[in-house]
PDB file of N, CA and C in Angstrom:
ATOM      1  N   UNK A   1      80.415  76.291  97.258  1.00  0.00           N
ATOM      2  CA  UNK A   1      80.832  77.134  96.158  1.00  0.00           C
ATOM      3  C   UNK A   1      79.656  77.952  95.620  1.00  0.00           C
ATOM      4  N   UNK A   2      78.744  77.013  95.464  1.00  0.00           N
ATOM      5  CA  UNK A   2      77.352  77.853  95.120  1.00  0.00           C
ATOM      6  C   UNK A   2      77.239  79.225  95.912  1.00  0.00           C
ATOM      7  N   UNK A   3      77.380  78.896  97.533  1.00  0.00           N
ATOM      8  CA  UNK A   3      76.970  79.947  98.223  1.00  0.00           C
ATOM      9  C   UNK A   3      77.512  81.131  97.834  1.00  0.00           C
ATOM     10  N   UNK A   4      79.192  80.846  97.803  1.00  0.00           N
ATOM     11  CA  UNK A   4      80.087  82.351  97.277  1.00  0.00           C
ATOM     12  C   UNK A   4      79.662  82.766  96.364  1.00  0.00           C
ATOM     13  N   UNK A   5      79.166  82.311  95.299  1.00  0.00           N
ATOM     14  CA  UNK A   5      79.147  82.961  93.903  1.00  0.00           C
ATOM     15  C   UNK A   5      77.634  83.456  94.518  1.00  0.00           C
ATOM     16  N   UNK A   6      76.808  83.310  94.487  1.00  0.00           N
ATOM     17  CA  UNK A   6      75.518  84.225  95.137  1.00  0.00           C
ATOM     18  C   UNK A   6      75.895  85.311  95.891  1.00  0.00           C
ATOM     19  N   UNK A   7      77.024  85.285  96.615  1.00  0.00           N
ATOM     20  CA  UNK A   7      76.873  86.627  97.715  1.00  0.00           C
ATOM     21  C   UNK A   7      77.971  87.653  96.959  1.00  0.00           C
ATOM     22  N   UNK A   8      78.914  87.062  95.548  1.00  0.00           N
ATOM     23  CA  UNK A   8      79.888  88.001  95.247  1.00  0.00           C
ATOM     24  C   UNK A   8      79.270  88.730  94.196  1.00  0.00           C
ATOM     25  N   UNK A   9      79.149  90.008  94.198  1.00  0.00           N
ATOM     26  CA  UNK A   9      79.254  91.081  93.412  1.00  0.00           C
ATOM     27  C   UNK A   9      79.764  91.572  92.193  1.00  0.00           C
ATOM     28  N   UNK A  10      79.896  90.879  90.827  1.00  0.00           N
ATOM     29  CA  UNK A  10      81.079  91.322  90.187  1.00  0.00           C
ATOM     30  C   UNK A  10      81.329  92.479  89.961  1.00  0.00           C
ATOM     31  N   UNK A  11      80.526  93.607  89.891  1.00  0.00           N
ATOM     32  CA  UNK A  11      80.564  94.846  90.234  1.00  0.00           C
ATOM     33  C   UNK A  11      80.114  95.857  91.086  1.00  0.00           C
ATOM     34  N   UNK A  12      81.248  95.491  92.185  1.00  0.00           N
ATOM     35  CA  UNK A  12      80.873  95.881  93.439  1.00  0.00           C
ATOM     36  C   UNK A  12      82.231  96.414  93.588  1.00  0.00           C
ATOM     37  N   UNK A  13      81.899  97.442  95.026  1.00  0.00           N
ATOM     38  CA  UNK A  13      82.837  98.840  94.899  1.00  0.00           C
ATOM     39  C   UNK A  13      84.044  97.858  95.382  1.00  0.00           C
ATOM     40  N   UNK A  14      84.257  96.618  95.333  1.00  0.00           N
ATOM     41  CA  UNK A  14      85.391  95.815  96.452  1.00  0.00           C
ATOM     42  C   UNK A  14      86.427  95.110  95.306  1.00  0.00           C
ATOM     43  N   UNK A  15      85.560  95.314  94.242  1.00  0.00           N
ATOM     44  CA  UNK A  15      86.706  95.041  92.599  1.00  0.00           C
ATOM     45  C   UNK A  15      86.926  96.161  92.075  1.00  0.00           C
ATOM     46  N   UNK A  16      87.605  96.833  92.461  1.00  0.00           N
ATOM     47  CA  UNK A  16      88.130  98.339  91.337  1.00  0.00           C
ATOM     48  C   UNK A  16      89.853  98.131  91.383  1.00  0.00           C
ATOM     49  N   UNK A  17      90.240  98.416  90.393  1.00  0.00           N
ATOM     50  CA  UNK A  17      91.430  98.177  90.068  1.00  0.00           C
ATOM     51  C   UNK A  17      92.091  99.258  90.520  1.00  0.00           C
ATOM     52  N   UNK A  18      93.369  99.391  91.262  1.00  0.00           N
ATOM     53  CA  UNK A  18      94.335 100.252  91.471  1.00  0.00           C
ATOM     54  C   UNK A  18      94.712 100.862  90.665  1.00  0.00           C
ATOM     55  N   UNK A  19      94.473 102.340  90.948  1.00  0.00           N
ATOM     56  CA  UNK A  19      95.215 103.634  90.254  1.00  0.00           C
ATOM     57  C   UNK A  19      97.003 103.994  90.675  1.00  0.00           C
ATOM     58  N   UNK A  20      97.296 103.781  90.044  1.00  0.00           N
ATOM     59  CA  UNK A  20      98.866 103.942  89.881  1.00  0.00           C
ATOM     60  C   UNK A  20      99.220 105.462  90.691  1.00  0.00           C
ATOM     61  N   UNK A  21     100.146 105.857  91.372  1.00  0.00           N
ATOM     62  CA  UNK A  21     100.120 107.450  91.113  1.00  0.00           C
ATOM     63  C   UNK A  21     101.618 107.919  90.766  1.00  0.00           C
ATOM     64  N   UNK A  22     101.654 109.238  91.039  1.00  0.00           N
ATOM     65  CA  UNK A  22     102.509 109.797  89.905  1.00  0.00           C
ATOM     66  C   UNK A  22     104.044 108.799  90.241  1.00  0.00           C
ATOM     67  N   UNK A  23     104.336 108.904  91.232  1.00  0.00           N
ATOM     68  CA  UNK A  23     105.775 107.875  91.389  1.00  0.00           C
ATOM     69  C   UNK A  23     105.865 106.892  90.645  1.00  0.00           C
ATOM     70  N   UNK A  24     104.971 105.948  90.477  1.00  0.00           N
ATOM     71  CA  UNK A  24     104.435 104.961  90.184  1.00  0.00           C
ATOM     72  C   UNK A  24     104.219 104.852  88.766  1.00  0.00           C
ATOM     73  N   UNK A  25     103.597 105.933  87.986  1.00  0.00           N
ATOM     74  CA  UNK A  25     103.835 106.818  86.760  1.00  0.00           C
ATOM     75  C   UNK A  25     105.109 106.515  86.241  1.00  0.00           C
ATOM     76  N   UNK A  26     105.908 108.020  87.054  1.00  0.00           N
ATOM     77  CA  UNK A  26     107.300 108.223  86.231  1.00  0.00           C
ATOM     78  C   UNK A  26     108.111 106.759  86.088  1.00  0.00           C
ATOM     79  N   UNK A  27     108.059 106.036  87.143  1.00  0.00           N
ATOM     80  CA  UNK A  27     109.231 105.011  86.842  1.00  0.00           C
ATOM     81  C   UNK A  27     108.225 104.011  85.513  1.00  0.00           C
ATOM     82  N   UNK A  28     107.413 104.133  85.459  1.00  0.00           N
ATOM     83  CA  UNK A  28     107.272 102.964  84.719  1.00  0.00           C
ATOM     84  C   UNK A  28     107.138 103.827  82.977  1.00  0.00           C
ATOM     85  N   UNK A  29     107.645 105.508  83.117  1.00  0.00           N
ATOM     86  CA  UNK A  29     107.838 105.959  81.702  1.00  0.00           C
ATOM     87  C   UNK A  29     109.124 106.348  81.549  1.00  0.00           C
ATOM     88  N   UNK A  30     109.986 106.134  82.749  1.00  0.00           N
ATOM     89  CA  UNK A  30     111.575 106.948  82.628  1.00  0.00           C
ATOM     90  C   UNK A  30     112.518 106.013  82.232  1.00  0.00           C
ATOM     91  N   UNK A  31     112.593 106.116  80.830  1.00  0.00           N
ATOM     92  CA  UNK A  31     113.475 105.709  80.038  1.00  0.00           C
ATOM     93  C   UNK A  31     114.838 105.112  80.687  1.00  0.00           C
ATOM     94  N   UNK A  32     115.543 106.403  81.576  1.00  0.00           N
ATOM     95  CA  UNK A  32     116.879 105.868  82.301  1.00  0.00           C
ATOM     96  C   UNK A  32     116.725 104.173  83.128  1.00  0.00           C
ATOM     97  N   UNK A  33     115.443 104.512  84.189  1.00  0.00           N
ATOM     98  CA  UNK A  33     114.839 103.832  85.391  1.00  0.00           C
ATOM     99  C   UNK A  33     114.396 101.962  84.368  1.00  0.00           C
ATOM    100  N   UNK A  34     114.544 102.151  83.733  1.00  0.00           N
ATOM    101  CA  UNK A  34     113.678 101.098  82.182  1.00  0.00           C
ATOM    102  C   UNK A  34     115.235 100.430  81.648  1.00  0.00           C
ATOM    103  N   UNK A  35     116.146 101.045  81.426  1.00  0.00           N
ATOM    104  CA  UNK A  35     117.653 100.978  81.129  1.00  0.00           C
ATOM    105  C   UNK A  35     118.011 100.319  82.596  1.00  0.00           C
ATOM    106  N   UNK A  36     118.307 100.940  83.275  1.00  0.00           N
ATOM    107  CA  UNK A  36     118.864 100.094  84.916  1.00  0.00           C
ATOM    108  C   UNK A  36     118.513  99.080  85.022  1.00  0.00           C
ATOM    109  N   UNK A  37     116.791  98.573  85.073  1.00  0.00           N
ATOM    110  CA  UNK A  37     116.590  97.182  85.254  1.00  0.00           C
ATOM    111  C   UNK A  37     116.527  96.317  84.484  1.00  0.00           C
ATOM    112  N   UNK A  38     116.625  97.057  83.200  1.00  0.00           N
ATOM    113  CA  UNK A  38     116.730  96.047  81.869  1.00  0.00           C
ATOM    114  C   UNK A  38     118.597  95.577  82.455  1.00  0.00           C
ATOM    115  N   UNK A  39     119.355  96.064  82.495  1.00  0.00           N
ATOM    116  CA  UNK A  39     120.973  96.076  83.130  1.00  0.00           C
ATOM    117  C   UNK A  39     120.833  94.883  83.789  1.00  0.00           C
ATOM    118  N   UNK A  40     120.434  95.216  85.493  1.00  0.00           N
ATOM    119  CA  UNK A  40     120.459  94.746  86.484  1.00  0.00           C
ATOM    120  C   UNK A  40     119.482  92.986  86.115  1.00  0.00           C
ATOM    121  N   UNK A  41     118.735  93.122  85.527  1.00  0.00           N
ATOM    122  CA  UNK A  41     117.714  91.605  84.885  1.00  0.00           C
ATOM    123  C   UNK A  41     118.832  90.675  84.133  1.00  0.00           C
ATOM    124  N   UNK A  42     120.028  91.404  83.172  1.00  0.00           N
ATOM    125  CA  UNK A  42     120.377  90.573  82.276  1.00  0.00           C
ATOM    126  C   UNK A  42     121.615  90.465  83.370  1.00  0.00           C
ATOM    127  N   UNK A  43     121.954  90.735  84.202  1.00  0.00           N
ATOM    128  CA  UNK A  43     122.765  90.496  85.317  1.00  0.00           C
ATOM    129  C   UNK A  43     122.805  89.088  85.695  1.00  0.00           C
ATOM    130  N   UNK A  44     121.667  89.217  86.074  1.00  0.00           N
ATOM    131  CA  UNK A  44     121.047  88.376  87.224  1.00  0.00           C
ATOM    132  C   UNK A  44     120.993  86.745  86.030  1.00  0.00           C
ATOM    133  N   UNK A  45     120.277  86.939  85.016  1.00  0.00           N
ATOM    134  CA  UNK A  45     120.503  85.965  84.234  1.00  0.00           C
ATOM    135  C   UNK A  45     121.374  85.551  83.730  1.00  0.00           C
ATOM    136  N   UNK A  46     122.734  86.034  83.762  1.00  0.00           N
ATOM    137  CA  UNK A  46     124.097  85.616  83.384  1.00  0.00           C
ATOM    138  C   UNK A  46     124.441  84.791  84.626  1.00  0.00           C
ATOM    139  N   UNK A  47     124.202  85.017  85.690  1.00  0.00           N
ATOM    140  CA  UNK A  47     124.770  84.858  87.050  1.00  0.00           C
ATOM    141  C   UNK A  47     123.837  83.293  86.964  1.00  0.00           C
ATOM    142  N   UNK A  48     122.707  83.371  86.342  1.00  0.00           N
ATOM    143  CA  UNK A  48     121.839  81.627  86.621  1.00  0.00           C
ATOM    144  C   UNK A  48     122.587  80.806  85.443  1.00  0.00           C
ATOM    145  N   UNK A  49     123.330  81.467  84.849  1.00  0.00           N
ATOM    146  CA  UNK A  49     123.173  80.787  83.735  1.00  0.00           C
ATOM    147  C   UNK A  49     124.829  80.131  83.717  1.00  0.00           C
ATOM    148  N   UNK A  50     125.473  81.044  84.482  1.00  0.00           N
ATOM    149  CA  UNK A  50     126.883  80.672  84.540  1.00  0.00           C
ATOM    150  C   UNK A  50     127.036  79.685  85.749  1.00  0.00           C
ATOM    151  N   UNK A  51     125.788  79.686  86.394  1.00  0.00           N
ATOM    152  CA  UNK A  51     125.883  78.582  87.767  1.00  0.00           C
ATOM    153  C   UNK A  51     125.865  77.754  86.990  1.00  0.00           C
ATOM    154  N   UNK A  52     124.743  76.841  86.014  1.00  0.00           N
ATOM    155  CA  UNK A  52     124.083  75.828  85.574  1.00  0.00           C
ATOM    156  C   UNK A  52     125.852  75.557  84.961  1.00  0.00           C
ATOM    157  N   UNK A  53     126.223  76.038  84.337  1.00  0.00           N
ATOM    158  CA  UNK A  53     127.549  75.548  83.448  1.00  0.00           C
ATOM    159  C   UNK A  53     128.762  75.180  84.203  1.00  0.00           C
TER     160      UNK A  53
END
């Protein structure tokens, strides 16, 4: 364990966080696209919930 932590980098070009792009963008600001899976989620949890009963 020692060894890894000596050879890792914490800021090194191999930790940069993913840039989103525009697709990736719109759905996660389009109101409609936000409505559908809010829908389709409480779906899905009726459907676990009506098994258990």
């Amino acid at each position: 364990m020692q060894q890894i932590e000596n050879t890792v980098k914490p800021y090194d070009q191999n930790f940069t966080t993913m840039v989103p792009t525009g697709f990736v963008k719109f759905f996660r600001t389009c109101l409609i696209w936000q409505f559908i899976r809010f829908v389709i989620i409480n779906f899905k949890m009726i459907r676990v919930v009506q098994k258990s009963h």
